[in-house]
PDB file of N, CA and C in Angstrom:
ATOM      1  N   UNK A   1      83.119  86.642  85.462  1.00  0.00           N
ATOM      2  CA  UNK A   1      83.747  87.763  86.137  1.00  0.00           C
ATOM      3  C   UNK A   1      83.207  89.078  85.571  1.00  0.00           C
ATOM      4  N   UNK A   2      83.102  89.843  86.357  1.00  0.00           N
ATOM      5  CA  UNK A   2      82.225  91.159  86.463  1.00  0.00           C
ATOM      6  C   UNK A   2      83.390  92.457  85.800  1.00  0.00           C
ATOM      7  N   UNK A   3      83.488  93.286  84.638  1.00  0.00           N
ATOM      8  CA  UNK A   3      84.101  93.863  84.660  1.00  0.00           C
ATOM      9  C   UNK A   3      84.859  94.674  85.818  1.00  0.00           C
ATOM     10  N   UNK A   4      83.748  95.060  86.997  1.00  0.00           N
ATOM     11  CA  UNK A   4      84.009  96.037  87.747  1.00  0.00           C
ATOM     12  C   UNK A   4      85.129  94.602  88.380  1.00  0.00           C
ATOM     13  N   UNK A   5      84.860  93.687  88.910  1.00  0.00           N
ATOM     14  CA  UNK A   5      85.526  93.091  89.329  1.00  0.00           C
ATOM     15  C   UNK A   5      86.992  93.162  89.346  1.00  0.00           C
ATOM     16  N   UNK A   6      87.384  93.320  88.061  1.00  0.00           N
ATOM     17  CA  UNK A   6      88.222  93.188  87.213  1.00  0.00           C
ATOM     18  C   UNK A   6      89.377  94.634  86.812  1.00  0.00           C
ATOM     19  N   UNK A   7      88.957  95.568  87.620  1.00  0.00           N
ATOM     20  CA  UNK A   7      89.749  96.275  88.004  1.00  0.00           C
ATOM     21  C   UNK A   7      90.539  96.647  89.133  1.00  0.00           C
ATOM     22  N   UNK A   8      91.469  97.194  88.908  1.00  0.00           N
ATOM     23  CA  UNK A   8      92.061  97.406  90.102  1.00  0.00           C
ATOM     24  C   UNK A   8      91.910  98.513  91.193  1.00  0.00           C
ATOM     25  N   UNK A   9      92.302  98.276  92.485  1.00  0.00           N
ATOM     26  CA  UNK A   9      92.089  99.150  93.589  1.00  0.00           C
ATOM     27  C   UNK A   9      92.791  99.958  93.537  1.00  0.00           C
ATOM     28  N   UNK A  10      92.597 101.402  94.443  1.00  0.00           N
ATOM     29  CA  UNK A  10      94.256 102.030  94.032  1.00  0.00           C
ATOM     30  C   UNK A  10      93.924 102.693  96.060  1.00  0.00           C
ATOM     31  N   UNK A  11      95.355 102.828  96.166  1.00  0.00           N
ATOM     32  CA  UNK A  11      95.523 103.596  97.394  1.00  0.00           C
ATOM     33  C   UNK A  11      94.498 104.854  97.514  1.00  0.00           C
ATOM     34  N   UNK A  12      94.045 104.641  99.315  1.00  0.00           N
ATOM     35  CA  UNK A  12      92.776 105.462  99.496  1.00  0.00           C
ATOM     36  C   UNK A  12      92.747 106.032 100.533  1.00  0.00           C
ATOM     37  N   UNK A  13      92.905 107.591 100.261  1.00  0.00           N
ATOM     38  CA  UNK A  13      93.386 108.525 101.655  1.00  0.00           C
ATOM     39  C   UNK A  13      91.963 109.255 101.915  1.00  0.00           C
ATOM     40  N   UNK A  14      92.486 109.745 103.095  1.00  0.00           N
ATOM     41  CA  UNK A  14      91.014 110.665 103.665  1.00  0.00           C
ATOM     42  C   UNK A  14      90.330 111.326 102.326  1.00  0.00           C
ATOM     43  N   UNK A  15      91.373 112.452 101.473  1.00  0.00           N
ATOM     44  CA  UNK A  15      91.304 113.223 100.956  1.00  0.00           C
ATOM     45  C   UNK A  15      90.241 112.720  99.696  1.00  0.00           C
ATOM     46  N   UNK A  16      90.321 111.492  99.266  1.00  0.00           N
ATOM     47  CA  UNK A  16      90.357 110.854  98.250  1.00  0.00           C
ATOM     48  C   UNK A  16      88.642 111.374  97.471  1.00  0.00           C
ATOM     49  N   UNK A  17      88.344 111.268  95.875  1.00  0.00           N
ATOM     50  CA  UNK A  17      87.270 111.803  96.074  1.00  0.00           C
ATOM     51  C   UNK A  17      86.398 110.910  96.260  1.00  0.00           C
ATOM     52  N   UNK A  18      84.883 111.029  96.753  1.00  0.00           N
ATOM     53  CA  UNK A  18      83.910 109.892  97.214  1.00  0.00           C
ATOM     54  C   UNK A  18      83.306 110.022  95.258  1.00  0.00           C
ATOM     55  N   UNK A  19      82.517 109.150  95.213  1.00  0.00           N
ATOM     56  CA  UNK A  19      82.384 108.485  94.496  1.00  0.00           C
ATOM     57  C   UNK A  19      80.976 109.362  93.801  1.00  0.00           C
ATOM     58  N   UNK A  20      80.485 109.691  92.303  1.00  0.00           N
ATOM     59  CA  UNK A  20      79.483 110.807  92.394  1.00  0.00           C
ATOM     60  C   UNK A  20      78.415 109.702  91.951  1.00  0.00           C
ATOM     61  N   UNK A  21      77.142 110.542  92.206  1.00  0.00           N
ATOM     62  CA  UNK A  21      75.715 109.499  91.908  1.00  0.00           C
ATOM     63  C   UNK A  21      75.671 108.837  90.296  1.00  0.00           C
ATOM     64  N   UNK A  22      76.401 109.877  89.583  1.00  0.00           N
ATOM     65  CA  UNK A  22      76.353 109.173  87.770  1.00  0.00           C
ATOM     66  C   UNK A  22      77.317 107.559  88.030  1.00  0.00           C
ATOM     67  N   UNK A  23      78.515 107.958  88.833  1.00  0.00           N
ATOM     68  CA  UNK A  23      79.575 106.485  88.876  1.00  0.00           C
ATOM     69  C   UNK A  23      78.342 105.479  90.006  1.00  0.00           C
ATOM     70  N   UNK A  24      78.024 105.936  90.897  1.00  0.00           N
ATOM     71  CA  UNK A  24      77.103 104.581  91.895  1.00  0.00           C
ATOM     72  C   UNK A  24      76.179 104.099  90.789  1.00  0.00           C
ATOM     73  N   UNK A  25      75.726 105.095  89.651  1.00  0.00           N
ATOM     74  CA  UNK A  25      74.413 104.341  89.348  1.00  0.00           C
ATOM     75  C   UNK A  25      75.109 103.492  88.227  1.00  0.00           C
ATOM     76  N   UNK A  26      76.230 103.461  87.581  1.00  0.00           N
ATOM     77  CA  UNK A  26      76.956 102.699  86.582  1.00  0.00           C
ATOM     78  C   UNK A  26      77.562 101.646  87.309  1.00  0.00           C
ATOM     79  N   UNK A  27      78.149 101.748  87.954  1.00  0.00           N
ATOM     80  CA  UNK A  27      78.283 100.657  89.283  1.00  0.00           C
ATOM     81  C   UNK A  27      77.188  99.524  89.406  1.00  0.00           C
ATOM     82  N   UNK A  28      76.257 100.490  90.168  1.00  0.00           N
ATOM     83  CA  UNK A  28      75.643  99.381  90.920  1.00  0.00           C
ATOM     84  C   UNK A  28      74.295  98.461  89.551  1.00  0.00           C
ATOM     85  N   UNK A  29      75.217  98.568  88.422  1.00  0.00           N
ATOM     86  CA  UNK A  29      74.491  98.149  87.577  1.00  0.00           C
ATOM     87  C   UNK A  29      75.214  96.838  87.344  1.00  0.00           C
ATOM     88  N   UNK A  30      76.461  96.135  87.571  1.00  0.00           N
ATOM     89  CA  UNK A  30      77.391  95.418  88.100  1.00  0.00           C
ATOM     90  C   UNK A  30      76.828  94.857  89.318  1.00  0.00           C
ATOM     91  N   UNK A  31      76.743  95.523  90.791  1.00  0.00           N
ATOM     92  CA  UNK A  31      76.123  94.659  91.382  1.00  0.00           C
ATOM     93  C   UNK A  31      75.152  94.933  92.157  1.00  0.00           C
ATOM     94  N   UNK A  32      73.548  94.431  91.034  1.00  0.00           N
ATOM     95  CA  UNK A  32      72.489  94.805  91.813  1.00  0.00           C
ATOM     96  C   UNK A  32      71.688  94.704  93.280  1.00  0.00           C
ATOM     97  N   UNK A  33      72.741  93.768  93.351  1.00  0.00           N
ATOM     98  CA  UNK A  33      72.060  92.806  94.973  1.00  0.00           C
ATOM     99  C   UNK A  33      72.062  93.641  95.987  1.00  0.00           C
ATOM    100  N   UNK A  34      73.011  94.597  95.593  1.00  0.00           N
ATOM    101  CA  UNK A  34      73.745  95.501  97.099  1.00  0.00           C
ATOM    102  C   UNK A  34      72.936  96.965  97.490  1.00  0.00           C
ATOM    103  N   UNK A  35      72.956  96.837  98.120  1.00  0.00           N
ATOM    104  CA  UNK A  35      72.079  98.377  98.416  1.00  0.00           C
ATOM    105  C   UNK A  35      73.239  99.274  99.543  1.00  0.00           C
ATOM    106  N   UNK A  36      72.552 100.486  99.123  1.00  0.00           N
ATOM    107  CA  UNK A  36      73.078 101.837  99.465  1.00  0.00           C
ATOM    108  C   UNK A  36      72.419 102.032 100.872  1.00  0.00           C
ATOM    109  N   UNK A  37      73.571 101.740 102.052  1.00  0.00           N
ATOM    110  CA  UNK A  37      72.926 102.067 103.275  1.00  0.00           C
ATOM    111  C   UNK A  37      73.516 103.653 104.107  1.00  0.00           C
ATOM    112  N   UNK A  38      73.162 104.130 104.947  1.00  0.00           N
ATOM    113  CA  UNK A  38      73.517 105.440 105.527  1.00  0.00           C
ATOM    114  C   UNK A  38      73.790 105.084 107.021  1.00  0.00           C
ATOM    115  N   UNK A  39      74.692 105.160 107.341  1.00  0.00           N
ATOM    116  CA  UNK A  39      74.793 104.988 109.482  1.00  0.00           C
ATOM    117  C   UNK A  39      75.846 105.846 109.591  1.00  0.00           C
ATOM    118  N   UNK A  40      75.061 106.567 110.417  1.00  0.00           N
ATOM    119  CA  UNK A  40      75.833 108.059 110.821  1.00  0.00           C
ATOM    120  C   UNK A  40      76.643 108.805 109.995  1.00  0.00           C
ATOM    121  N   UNK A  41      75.525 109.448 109.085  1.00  0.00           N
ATOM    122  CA  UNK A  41      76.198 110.027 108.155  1.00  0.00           C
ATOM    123  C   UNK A  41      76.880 109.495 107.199  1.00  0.00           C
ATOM    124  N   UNK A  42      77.354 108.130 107.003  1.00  0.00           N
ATOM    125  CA  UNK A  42      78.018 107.708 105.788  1.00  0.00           C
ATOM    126  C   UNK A  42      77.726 106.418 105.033  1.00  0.00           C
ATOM    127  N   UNK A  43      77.474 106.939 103.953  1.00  0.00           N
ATOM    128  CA  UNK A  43      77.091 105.757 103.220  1.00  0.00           C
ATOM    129  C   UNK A  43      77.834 104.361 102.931  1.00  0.00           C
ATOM    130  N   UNK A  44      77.376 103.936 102.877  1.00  0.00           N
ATOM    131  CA  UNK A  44      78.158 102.324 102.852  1.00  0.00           C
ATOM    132  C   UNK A  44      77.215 101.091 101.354  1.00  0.00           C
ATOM    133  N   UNK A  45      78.420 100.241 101.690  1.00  0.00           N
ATOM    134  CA  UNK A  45      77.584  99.429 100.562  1.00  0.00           C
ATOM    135  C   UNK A  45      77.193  98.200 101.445  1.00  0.00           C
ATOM    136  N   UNK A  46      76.152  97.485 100.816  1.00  0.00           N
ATOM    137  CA  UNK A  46      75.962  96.354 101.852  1.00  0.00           C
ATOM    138  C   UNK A  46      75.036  95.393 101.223  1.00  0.00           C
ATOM    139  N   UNK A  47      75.484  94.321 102.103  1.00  0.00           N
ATOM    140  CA  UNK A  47      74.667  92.909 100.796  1.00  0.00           C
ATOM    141  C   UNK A  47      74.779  91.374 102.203  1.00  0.00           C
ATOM    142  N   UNK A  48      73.255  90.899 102.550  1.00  0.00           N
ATOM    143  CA  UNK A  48      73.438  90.022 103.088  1.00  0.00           C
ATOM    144  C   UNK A  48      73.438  88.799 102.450  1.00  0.00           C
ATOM    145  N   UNK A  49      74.557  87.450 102.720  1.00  0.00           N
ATOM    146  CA  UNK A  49      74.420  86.801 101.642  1.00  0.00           C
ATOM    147  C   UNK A  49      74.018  85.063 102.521  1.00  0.00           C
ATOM    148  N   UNK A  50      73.206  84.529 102.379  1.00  0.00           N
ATOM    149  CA  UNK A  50      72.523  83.376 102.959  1.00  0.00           C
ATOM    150  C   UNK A  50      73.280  81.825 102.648  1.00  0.00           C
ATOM    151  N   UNK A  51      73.422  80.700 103.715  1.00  0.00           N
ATOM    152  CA  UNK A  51      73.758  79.829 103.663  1.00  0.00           C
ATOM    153  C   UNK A  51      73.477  78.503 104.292  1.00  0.00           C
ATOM    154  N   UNK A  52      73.731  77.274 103.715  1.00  0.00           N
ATOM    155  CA  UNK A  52      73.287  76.413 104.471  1.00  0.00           C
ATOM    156  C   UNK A  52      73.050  75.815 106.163  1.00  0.00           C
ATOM    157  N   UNK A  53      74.130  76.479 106.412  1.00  0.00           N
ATOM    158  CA  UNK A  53      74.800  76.504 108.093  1.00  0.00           C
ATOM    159  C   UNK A  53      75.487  77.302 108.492  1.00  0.00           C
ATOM    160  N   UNK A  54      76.582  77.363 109.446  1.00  0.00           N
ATOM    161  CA  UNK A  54      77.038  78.216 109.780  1.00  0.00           C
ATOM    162  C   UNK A  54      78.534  78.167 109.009  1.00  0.00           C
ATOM    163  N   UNK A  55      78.638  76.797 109.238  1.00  0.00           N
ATOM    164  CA  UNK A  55      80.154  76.494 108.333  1.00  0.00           C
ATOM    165  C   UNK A  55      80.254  77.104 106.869  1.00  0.00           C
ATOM    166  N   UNK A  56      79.214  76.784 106.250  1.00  0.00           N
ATOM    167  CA  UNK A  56      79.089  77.868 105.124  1.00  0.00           C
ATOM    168  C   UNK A  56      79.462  79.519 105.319  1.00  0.00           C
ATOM    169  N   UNK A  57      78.847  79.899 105.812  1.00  0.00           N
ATOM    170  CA  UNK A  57      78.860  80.958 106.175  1.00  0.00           C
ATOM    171  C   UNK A  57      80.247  81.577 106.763  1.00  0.00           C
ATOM    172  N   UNK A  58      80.829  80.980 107.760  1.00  0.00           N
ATOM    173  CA  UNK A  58      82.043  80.893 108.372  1.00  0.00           C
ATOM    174  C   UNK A  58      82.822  81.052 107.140  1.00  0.00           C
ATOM    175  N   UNK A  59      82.937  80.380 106.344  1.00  0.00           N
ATOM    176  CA  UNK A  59      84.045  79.756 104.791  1.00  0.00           C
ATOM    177  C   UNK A  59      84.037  80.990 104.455  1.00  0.00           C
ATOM    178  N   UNK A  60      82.139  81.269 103.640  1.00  0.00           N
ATOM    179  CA  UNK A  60      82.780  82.692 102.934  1.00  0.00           C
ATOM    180  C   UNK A  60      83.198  83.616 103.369  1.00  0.00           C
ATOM    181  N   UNK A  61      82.517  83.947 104.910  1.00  0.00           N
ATOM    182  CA  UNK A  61      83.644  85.310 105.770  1.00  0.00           C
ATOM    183  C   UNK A  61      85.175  85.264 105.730  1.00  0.00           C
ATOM    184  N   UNK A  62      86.066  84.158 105.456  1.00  0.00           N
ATOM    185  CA  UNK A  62      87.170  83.733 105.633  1.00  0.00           C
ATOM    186  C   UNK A  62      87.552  83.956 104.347  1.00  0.00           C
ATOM    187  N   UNK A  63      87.141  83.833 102.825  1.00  0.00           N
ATOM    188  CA  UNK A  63      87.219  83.988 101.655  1.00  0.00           C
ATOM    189  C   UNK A  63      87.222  85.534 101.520  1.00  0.00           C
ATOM    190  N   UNK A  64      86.436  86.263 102.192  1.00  0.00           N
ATOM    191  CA  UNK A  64      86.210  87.404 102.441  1.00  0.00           C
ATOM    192  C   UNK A  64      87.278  88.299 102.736  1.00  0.00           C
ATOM    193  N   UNK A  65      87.600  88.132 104.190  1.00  0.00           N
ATOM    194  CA  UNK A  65      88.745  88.088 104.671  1.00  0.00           C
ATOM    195  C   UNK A  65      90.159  88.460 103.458  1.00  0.00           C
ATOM    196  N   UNK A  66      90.424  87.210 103.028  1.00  0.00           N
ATOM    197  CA  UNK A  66      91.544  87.005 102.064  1.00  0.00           C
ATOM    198  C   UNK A  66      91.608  88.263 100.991  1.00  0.00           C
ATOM    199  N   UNK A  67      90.119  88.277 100.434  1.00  0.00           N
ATOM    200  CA  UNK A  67      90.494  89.393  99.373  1.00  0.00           C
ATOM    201  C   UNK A  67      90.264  90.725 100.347  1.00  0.00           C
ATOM    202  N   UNK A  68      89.934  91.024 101.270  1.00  0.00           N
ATOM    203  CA  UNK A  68      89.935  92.265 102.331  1.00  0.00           C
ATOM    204  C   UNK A  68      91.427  92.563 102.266  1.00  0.00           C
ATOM    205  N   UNK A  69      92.275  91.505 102.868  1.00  0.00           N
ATOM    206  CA  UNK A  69      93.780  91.323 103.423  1.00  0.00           C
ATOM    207  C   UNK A  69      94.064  91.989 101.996  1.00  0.00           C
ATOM    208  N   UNK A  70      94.019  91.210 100.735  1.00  0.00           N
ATOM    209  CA  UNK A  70      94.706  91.679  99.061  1.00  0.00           C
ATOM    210  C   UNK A  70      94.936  92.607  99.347  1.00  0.00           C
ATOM    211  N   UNK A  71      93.888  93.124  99.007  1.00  0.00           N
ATOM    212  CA  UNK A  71      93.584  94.904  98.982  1.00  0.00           C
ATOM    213  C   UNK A  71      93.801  95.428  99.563  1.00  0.00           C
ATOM    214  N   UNK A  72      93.871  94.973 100.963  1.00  0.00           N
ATOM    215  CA  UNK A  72      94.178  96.680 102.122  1.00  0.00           C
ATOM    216  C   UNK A  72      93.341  97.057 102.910  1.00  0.00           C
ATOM    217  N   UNK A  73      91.775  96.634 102.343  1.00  0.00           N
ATOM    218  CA  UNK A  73      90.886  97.417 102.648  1.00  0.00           C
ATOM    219  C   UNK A  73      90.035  96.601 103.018  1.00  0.00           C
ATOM    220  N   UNK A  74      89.317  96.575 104.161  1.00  0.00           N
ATOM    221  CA  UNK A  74      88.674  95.808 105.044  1.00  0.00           C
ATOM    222  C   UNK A  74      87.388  96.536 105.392  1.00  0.00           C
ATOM    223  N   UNK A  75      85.986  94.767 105.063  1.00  0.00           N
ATOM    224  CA  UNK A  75      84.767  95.761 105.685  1.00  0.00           C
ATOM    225  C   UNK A  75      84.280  94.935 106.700  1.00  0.00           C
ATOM    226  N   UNK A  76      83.283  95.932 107.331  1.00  0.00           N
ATOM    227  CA  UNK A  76      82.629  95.377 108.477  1.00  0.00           C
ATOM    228  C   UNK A  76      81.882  94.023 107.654  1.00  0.00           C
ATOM    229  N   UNK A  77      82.244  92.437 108.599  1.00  0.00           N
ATOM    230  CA  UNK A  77      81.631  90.986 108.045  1.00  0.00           C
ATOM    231  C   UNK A  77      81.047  90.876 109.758  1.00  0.00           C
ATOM    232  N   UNK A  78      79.611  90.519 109.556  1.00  0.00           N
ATOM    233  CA  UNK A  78      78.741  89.974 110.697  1.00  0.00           C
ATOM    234  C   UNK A  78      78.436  88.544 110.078  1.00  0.00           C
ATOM    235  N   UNK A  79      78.413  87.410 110.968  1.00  0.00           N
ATOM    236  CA  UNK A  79      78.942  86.141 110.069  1.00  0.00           C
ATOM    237  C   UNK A  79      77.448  85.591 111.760  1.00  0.00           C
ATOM    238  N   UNK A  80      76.728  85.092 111.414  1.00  0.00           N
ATOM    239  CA  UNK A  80      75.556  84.021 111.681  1.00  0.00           C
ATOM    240  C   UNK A  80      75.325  82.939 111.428  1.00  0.00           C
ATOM    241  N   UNK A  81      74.109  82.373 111.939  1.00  0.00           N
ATOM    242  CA  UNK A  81      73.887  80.798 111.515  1.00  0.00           C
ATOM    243  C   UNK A  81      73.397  80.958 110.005  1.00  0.00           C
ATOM    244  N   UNK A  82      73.892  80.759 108.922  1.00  0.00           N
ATOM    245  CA  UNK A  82      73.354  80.507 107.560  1.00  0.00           C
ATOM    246  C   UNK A  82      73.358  82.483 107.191  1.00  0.00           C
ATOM    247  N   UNK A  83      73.698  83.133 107.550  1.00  0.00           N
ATOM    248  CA  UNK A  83      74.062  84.441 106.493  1.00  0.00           C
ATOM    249  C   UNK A  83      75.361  84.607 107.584  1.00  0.00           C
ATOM    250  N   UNK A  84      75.702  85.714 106.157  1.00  0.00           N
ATOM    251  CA  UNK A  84      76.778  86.825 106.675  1.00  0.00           C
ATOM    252  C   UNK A  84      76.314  88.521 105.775  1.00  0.00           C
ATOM    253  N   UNK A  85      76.650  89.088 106.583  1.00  0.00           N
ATOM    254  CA  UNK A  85      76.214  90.235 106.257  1.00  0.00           C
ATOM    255  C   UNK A  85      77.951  91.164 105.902  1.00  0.00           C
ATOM    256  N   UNK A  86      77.862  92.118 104.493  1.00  0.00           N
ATOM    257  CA  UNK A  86      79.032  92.112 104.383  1.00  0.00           C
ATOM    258  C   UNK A  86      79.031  93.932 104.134  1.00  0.00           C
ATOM    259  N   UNK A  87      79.765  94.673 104.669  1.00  0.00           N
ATOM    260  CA  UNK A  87      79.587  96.140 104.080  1.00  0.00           C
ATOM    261  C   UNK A  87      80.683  96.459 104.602  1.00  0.00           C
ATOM    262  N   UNK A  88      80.723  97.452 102.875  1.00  0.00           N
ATOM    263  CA  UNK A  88      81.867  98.071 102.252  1.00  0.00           C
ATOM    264  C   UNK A  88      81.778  99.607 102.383  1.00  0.00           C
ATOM    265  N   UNK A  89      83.057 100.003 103.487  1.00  0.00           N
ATOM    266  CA  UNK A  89      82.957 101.537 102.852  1.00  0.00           C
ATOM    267  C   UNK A  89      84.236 102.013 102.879  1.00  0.00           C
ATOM    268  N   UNK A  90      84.643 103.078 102.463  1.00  0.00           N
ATOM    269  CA  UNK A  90      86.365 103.743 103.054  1.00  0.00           C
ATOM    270  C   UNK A  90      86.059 104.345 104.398  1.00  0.00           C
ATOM    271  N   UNK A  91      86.737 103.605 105.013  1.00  0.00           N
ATOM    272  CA  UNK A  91      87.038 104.406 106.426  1.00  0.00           C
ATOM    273  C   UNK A  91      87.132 105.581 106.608  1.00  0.00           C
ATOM    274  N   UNK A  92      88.671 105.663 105.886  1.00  0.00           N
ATOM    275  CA  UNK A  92      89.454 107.230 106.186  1.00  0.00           C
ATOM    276  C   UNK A  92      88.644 108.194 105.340  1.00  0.00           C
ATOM    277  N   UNK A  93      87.601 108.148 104.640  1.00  0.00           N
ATOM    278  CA  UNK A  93      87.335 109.198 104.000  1.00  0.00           C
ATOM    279  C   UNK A  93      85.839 109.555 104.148  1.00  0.00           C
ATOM    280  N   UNK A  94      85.372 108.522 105.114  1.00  0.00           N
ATOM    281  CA  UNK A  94      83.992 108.366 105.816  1.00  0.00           C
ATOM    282  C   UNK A  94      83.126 108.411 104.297  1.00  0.00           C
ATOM    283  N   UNK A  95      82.732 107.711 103.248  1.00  0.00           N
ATOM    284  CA  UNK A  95      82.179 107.063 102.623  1.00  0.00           C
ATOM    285  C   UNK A  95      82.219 106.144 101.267  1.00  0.00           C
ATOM    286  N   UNK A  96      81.263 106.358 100.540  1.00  0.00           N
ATOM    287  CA  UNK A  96      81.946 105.149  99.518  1.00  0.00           C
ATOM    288  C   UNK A  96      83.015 105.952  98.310  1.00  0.00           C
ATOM    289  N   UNK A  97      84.147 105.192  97.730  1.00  0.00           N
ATOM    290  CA  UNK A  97      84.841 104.753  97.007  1.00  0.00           C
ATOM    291  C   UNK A  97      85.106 104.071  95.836  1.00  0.00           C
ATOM    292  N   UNK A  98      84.898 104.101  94.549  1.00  0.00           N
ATOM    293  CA  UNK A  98      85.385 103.655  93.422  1.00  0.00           C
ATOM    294  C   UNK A  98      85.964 102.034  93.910  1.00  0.00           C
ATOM    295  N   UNK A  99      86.655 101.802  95.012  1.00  0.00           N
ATOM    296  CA  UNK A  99      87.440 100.686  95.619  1.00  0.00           C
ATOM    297  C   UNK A  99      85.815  99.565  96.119  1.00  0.00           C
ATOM    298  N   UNK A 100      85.095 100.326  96.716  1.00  0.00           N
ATOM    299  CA  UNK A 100      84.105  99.564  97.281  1.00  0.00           C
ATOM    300  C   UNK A 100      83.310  98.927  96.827  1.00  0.00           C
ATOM    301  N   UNK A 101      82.986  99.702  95.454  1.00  0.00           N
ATOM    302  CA  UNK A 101      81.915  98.855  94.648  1.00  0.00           C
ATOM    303  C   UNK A 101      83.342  97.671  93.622  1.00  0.00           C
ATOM    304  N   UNK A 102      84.210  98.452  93.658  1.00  0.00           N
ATOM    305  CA  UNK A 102      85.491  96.511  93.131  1.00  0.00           C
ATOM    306  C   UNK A 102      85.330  95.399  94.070  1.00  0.00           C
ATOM    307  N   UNK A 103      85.052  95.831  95.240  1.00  0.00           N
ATOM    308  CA  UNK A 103      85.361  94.665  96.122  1.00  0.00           C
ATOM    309  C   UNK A 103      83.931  94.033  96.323  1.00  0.00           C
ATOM    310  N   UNK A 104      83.314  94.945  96.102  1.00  0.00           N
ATOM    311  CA  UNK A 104      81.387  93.883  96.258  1.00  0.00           C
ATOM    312  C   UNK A 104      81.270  93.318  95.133  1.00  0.00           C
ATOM    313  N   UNK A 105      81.805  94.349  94.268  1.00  0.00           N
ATOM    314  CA  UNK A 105      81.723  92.420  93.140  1.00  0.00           C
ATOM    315  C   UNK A 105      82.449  91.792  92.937  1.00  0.00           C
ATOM    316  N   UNK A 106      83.813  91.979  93.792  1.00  0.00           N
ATOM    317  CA  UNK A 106      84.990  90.626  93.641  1.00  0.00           C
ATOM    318  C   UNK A 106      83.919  89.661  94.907  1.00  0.00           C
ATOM    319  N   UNK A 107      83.613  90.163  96.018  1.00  0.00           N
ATOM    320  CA  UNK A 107      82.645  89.327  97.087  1.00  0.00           C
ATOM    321  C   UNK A 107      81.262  88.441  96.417  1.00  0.00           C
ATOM    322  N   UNK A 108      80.546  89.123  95.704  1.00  0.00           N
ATOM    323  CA  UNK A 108      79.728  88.077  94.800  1.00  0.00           C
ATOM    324  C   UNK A 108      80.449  86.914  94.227  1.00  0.00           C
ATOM    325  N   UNK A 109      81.545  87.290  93.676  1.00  0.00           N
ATOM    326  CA  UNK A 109      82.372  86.334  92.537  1.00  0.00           C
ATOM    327  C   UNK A 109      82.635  85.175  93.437  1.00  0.00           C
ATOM    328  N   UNK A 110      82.888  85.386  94.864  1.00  0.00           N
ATOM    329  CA  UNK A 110      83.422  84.774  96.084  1.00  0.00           C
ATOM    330  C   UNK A 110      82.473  83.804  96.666  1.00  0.00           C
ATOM    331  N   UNK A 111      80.873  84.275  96.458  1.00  0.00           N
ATOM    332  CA  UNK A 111      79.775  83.629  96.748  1.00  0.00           C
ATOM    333  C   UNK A 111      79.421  82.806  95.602  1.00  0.00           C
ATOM    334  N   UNK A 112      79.937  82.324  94.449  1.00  0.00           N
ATOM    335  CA  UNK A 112      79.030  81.976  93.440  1.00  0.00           C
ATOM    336  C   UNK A 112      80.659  80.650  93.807  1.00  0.00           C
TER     337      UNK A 112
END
């Protein structure tokens, strides 16, 4: 288990502050797999993760799911034959969050 993992989420309003480049780059040192994407203006986190079939794949979106539901906070899951593609951002505050990079590495923890 991933320290970042291992903290907790906290309630996340529009207002909330986004997250600065010194915290992403301490972050994403936790989880390297994920890359920093941009669509329309807001950054997001994102990580495609590969599987035997689809049922695989299906499982972990559903595992996914569960810790989405925990938390509150739900990301866009595109679920295929053998990947799912998974990205994390705050909605209400149109980008990333302190919350987002917890939940991409509670989602690794989910894949292993």
């Amino acid at each position: 288990m991933s320290q970042l993992s291992e903290q907790p989420c906290e309630a996340c309003r529009w207002d909330a502050p986004h997250v600065t480049e010194t915290e992403i780059e301490r972050y994403r040192t936790e989880i390297p797999e994920w890359r920093i994407v941009e669509r329309d203006g807001i950054m997001k986190l994102e990580r495609t993760f590969t599987f035997r079939d689809f049922g695989q794949a299906l499982d972990f979106t559903n595992r996914v799911g569960e810790i989405a539901e925990g938390a509150g906070h739900h990301p866009a899951l595109l679920t295929e034959w053998g990947k799912v593609t998974v990205t994390w951002w705050s909605h209400e505050m149109k980008g990333l969050h302190r919350n987002d990079f917890i939940l991409a590495a509670r989602t690794d923890e989910v894949a292993t």
